[in-house]
C-alpha atoms as a PDB file:
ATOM      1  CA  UNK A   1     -50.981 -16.978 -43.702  1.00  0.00           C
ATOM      2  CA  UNK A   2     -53.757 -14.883 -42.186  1.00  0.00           C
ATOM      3  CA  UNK A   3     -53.994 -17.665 -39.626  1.00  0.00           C
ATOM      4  CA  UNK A   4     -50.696 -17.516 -38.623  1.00  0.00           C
ATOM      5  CA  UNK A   5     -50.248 -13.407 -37.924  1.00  0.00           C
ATOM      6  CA  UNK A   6     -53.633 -13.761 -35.834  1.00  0.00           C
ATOM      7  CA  UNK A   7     -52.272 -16.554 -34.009  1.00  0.00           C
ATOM      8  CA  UNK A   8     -49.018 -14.434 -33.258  1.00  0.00           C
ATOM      9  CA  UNK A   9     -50.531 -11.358 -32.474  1.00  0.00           C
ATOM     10  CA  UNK A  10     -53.208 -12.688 -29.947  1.00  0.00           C
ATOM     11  CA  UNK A  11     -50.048 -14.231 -28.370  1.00  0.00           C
ATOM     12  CA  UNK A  12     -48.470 -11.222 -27.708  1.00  0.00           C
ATOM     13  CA  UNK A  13     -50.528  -9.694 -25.220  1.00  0.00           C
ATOM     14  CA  UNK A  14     -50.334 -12.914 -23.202  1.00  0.00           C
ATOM     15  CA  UNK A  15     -46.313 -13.288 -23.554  1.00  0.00           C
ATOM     16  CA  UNK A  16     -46.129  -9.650 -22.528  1.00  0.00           C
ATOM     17  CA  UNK A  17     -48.503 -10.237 -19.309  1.00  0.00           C
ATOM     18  CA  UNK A  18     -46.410 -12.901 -18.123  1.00  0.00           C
ATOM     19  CA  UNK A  19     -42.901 -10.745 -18.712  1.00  0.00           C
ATOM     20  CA  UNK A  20     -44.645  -7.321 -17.389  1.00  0.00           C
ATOM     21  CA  UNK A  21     -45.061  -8.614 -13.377  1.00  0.00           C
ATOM     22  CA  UNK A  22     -41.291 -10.167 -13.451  1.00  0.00           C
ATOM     23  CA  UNK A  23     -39.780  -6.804 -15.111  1.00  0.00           C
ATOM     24  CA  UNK A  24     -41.705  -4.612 -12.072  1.00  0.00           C
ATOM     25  CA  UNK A  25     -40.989  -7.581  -9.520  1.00  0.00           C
ATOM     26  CA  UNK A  26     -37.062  -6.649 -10.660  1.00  0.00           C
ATOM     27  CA  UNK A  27     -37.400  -3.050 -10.653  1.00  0.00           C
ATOM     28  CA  UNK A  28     -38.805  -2.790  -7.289  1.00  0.00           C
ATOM     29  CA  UNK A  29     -35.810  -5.099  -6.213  1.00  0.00           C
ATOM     30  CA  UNK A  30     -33.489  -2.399  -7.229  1.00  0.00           C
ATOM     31  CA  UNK A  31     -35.151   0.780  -6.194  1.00  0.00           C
ATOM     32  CA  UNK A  32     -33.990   1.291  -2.358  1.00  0.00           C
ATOM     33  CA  UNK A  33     -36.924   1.257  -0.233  1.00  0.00           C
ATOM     34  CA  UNK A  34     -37.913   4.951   1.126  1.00  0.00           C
ATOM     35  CA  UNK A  35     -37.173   6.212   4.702  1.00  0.00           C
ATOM     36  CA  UNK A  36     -40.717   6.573   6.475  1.00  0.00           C
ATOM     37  CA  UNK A  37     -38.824   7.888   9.844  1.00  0.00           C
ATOM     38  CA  UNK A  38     -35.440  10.512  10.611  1.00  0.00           C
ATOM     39  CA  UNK A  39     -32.438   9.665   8.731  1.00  0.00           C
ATOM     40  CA  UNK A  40     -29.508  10.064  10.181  1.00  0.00           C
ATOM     41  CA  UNK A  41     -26.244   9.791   8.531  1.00  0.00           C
ATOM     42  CA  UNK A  42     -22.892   8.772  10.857  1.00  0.00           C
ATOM     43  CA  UNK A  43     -19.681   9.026  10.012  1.00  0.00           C
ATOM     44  CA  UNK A  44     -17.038   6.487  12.259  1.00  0.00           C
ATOM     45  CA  UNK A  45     -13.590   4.876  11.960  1.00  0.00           C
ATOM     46  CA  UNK A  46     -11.919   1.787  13.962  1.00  0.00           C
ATOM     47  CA  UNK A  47      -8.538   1.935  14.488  1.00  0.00           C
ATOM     48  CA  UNK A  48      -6.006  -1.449  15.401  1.00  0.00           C
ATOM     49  CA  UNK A  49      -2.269  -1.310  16.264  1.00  0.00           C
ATOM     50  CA  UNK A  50       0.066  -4.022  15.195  1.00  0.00           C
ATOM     51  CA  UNK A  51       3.864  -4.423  15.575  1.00  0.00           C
ATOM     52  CA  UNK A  52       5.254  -4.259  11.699  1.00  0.00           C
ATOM     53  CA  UNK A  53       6.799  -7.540  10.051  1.00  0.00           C
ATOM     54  CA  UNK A  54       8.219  -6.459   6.915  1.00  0.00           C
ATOM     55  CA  UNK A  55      10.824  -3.915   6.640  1.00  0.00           C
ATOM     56  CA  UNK A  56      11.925  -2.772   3.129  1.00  0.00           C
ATOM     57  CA  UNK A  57      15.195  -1.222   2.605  1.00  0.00           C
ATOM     58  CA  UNK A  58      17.398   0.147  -0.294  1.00  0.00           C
ATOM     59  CA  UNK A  59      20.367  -0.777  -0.785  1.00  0.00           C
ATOM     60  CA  UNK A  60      23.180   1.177  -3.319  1.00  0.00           C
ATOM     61  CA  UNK A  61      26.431   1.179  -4.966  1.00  0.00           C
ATOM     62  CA  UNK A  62      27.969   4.502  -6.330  1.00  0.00           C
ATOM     63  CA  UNK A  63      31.117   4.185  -8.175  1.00  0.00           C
ATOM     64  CA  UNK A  64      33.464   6.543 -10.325  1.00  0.00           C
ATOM     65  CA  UNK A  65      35.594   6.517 -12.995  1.00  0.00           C
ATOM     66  CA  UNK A  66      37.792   8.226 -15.816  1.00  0.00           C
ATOM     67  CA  UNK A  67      35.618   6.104 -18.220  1.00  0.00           C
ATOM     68  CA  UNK A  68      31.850   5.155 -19.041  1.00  0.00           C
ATOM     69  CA  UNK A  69      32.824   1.207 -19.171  1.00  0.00           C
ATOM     70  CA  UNK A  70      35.191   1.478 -16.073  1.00  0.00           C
ATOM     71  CA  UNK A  71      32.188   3.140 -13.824  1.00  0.00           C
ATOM     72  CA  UNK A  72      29.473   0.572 -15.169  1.00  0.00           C
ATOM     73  CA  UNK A  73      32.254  -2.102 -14.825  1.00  0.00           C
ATOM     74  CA  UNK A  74      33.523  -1.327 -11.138  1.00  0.00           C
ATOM     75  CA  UNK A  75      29.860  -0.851 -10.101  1.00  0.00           C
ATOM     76  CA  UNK A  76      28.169  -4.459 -11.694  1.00  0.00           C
ATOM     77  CA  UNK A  77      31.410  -6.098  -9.358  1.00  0.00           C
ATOM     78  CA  UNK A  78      30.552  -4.731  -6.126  1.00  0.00           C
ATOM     79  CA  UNK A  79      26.406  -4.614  -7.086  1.00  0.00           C
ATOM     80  CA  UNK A  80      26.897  -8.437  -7.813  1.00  0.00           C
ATOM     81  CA  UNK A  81      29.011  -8.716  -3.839  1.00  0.00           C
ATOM     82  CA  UNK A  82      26.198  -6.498  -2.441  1.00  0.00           C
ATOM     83  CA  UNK A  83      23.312  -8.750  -3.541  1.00  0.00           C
ATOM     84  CA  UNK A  84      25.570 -12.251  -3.079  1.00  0.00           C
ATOM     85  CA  UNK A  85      25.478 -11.064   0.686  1.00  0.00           C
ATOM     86  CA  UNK A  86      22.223 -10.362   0.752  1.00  0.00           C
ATOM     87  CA  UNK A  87      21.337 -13.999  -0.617  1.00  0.00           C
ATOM     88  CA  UNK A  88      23.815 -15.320   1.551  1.00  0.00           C
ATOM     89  CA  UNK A  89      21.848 -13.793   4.871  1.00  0.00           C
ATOM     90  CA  UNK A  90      18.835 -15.930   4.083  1.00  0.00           C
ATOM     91  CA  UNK A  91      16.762 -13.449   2.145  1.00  0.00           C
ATOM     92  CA  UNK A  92      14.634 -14.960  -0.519  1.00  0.00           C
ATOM     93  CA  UNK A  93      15.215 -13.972  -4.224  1.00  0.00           C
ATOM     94  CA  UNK A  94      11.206 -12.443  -4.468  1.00  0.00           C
ATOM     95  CA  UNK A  95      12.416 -10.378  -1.699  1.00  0.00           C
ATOM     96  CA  UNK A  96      15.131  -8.561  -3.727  1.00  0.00           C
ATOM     97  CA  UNK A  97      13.994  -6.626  -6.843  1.00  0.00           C
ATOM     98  CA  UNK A  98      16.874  -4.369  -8.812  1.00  0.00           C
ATOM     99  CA  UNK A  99      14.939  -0.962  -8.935  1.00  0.00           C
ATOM    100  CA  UNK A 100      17.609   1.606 -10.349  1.00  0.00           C
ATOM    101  CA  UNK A 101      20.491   1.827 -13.035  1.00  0.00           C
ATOM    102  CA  UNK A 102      22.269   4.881 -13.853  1.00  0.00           C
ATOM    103  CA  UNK A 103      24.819   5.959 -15.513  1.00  0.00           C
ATOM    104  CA  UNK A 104      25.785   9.966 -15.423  1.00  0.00           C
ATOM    105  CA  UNK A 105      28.813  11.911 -16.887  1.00  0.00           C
ATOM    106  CA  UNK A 106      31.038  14.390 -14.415  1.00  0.00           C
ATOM    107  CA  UNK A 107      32.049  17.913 -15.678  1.00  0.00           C
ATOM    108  CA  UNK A 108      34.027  20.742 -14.193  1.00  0.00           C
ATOM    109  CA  UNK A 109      32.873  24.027 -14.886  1.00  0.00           C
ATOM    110  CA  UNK A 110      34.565  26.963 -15.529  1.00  0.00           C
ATOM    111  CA  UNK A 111      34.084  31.109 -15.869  1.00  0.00           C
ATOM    112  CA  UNK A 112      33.132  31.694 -19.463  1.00  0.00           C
ATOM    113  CA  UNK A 113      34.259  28.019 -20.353  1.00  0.00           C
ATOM    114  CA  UNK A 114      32.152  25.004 -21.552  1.00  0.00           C
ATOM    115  CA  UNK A 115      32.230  22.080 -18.790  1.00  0.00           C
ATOM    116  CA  UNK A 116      34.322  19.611 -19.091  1.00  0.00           C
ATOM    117  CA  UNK A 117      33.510  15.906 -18.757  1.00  0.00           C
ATOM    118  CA  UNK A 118      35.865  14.743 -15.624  1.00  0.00           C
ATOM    119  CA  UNK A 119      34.540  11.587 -15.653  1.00  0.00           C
ATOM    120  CA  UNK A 120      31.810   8.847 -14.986  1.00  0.00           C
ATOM    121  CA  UNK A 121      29.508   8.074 -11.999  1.00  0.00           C
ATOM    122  CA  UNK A 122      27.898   4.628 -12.108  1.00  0.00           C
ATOM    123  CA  UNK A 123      24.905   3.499  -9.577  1.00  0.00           C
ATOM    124  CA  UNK A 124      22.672   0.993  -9.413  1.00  0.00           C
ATOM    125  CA  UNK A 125      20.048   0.447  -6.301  1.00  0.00           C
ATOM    126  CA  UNK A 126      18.180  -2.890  -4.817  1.00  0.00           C
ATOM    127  CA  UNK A 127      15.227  -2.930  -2.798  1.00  0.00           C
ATOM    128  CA  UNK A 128      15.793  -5.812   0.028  1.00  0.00           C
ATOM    129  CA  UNK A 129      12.567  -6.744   1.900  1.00  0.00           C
ATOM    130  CA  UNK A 130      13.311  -8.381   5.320  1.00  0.00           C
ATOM    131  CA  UNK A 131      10.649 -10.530   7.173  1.00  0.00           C
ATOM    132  CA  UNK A 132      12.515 -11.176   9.796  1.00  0.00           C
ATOM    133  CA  UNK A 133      12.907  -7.074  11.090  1.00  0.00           C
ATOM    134  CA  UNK A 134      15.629  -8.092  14.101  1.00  0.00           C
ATOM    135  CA  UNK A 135      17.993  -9.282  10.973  1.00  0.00           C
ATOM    136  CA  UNK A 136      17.841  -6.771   8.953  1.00  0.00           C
ATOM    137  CA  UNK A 137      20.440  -4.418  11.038  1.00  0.00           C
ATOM    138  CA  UNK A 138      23.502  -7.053  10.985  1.00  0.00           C
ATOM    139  CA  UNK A 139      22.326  -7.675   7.102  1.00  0.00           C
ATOM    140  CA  UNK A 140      22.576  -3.828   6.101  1.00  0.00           C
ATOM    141  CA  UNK A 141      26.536  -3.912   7.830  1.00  0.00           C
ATOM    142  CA  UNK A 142      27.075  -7.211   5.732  1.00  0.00           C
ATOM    143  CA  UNK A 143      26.164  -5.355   2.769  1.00  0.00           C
ATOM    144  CA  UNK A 144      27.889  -2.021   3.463  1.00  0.00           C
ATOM    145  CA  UNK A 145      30.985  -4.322   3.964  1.00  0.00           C
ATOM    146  CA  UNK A 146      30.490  -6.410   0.519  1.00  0.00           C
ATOM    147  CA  UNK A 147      30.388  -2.927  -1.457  1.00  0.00           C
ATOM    148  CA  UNK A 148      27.286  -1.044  -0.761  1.00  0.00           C
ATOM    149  CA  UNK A 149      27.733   2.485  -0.112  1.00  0.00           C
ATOM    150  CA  UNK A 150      24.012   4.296  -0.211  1.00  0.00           C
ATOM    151  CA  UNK A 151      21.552   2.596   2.211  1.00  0.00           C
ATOM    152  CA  UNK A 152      17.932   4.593   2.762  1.00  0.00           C
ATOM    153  CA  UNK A 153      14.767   2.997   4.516  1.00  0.00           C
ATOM    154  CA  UNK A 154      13.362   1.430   6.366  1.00  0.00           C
ATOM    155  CA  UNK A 155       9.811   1.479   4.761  1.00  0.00           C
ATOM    156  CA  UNK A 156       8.052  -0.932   7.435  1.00  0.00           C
ATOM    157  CA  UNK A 157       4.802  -2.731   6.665  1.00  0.00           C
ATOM    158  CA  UNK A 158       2.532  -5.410   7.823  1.00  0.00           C
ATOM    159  CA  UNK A 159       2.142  -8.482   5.959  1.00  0.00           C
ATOM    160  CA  UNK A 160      -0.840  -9.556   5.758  1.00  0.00           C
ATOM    161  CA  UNK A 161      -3.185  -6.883   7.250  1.00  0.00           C
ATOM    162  CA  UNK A 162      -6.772  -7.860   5.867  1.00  0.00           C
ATOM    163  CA  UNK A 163      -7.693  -9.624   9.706  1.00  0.00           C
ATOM    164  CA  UNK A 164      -6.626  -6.410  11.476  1.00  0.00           C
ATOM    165  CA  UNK A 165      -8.480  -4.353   9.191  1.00  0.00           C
ATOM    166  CA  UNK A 166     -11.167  -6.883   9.742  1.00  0.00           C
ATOM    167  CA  UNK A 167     -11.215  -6.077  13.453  1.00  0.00           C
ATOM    168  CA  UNK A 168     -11.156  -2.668  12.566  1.00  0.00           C
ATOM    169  CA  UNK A 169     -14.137  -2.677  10.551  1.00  0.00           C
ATOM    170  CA  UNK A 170     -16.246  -4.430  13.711  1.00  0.00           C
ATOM    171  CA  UNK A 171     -15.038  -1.619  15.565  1.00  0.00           C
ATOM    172  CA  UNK A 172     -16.400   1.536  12.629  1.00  0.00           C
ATOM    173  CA  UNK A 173     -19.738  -0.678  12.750  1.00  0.00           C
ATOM    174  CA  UNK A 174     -19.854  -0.489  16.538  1.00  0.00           C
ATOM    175  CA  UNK A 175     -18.825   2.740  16.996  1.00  0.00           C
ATOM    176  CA  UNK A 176     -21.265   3.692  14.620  1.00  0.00           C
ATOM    177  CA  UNK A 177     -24.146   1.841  16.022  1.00  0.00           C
ATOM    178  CA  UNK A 178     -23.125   3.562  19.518  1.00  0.00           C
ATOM    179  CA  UNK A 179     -23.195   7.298  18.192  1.00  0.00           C
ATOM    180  CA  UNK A 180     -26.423   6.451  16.562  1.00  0.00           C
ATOM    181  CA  UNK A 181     -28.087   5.311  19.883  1.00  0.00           C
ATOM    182  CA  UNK A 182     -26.836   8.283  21.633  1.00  0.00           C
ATOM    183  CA  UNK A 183     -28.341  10.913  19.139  1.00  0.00           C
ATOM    184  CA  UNK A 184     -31.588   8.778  19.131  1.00  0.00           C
ATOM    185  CA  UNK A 185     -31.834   9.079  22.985  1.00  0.00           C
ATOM    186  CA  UNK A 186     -31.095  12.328  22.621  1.00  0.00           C
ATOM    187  CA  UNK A 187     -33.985  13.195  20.503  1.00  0.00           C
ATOM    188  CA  UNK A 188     -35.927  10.874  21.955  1.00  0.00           C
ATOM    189  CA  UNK A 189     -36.030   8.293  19.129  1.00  0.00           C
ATOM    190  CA  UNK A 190     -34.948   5.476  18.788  1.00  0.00           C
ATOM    191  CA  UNK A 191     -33.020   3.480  16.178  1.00  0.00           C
ATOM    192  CA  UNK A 192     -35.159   1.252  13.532  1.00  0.00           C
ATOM    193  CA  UNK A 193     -32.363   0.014  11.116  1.00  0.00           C
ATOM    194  CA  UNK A 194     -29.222   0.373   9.345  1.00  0.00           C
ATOM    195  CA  UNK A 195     -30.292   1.216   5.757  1.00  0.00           C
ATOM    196  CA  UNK A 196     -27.007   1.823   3.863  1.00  0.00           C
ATOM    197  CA  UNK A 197     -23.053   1.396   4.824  1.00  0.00           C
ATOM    198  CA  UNK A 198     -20.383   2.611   2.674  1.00  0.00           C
ATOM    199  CA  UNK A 199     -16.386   2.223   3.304  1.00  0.00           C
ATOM    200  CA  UNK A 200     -13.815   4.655   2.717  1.00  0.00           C
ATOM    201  CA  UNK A 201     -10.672   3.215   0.497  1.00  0.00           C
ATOM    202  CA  UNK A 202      -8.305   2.172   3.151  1.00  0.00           C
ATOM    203  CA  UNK A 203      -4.664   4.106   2.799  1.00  0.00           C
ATOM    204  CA  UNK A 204      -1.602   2.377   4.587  1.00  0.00           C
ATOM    205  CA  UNK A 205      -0.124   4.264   7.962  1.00  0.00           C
ATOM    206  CA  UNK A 206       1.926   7.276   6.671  1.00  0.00           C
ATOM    207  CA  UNK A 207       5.756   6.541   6.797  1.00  0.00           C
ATOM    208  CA  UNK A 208       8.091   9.174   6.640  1.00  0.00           C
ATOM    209  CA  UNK A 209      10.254   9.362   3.269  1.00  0.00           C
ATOM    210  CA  UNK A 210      13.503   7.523   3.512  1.00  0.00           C
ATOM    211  CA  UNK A 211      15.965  10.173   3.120  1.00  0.00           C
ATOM    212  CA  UNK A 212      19.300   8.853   1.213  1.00  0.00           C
ATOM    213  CA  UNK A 213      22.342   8.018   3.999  1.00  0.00           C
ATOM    214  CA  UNK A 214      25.970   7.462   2.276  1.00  0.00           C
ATOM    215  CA  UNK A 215      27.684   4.535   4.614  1.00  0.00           C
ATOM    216  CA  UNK A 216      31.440   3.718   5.121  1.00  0.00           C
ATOM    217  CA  UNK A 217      32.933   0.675   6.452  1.00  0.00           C
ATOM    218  CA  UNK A 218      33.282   1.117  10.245  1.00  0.00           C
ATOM    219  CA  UNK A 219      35.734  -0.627  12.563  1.00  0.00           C
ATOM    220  CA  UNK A 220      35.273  -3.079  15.094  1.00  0.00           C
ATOM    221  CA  UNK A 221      34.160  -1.616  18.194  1.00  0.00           C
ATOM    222  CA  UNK A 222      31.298   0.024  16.307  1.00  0.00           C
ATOM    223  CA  UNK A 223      27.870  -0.825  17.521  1.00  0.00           C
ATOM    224  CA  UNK A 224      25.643  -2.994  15.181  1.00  0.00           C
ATOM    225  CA  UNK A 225      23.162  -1.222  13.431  1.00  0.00           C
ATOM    226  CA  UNK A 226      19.600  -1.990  14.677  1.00  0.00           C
ATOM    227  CA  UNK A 227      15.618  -1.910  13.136  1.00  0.00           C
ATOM    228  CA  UNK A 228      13.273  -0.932  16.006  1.00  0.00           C
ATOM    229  CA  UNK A 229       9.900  -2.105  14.681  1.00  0.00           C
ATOM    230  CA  UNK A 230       7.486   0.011  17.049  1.00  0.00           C
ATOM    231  CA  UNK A 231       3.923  -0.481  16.136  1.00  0.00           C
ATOM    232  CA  UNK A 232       1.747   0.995  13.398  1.00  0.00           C
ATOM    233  CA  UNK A 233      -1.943   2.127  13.278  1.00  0.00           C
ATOM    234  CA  UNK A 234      -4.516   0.552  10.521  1.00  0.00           C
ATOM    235  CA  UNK A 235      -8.058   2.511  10.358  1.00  0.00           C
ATOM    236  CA  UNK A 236     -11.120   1.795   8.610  1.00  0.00           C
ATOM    237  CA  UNK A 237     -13.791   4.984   7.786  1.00  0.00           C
ATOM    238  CA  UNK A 238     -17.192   3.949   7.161  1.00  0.00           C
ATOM    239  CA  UNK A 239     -20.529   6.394   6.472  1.00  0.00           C
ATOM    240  CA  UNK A 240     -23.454   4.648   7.741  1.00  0.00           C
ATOM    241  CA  UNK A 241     -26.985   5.502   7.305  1.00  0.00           C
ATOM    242  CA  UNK A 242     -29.960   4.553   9.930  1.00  0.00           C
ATOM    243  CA  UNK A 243     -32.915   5.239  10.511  1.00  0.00           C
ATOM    244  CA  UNK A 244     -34.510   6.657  13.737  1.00  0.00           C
ATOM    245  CA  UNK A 245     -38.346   6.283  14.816  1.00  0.00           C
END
């Protein structure tokens, strides 16, 4: 048994020289290497503009009545002709989401009198996304025809826009690069390497809020309403360190 511990602690010291170089080859992997020269610490953006693709609009039906049941009822019948004709236009069923129900009493009120419930107000909203923008004016009349009397939007967007942001990013990085070079020159340094680069979370192009527009039915020789797409900005911020020698 003596042996055996003398064995395992002679051991030991060998295990623990072979695990001692790989621990302080990995902590020296980790430990950012030191800046011998001038840091210098830029901050840039790139900015692409793109014509939106997706517009996303609400779509509502308000309805009143003496009674709770009469409300809710009136306003599932023209809800269910509101989204029928928004079906029938072509729009894909992931493209319309129900995003409201509500049902609210009405009271009169009175001088010195408790209100008094006059009746019921029923409404119930959709959210329709188009992605096909030039549509989505003659769908919004179908709909205000089939029942729909609240409409607010659009909320336009850009599908899919991870390549612009892409190209955006190439510009930060060159943009950065450029400023870099100039206060280098300027100082009369020049640039030796990028040593860190860090991205700011990227927030969508501010829209403003949809404000809520009641609709009626309009006659014939009223123009078609229309979705002018425009185009939209997408920026990228980055902070990028170098360092000058």
């Amino acid at each position: 048994m003596g042996h055996e511990l003398l064995k395992i602690g002679l051991a030991m010291p060998a295990a623990l020289a072979l695990i001692a170089p790989a621990a302080a080859q990995e902590a020296a992997a980790t430990v950012p290497q030191a800046i011998s020269g001038t840091r210098l610490d830029i901050v840039a953006s790139g900015e692409v503009s793109a014509v939106p693709d997706i517009a996303t609009v609400g779509a509502g039906v308000v309805t009143q009545a003496p009674t709770a049941a009469a409300a809710m009822s009136e306003n599932a019948s023209r809800t269910a002709a509101t989204v029928a004709a928004i079906r029938k236009a072509g729009v894909a069923d992931r493209d319309i989401q129900t995003t409201a129900i509500s049902l609210s009493p009405q009271y009169r009120y009175a001088d010195n009198q408790p209100p008094v419930i006059t009746g019921y107000q029923a409404s119930s909203r959709v959210s329709v996304r188009f992605r096909d923008i030039k549509k989505a004016g003659p769908i919004l009349d179908s709909l205000v025809a089939a029942g729909a009397n609240q409409i607010d939007g659009p909320a336009l967007s850009i599908d899919k826009p991870e390549p612009l942001l892409d190209q955006a990013r190439q510009k930060a990085v060159a943009e950065a690069r450029a400023r870099a070079d100039l206060y280098a020159r300027a100082a009369g340094l020049s640039v030796k390497r990028i040593v860190a680069i860090s991205e700011g979370s990227f927030e969508p192009p501010m829209m403003p809020r949809p404000a809520p527009m009641m609709m009626v039915a309009r006659g014939k020789e009223a123009a078609d309403t229309s979705i002018e797409a425009g185009e939209q900005k997408l920026s990228i911020s980055l902070s990028v360190t170098f360092e000058l020698n």
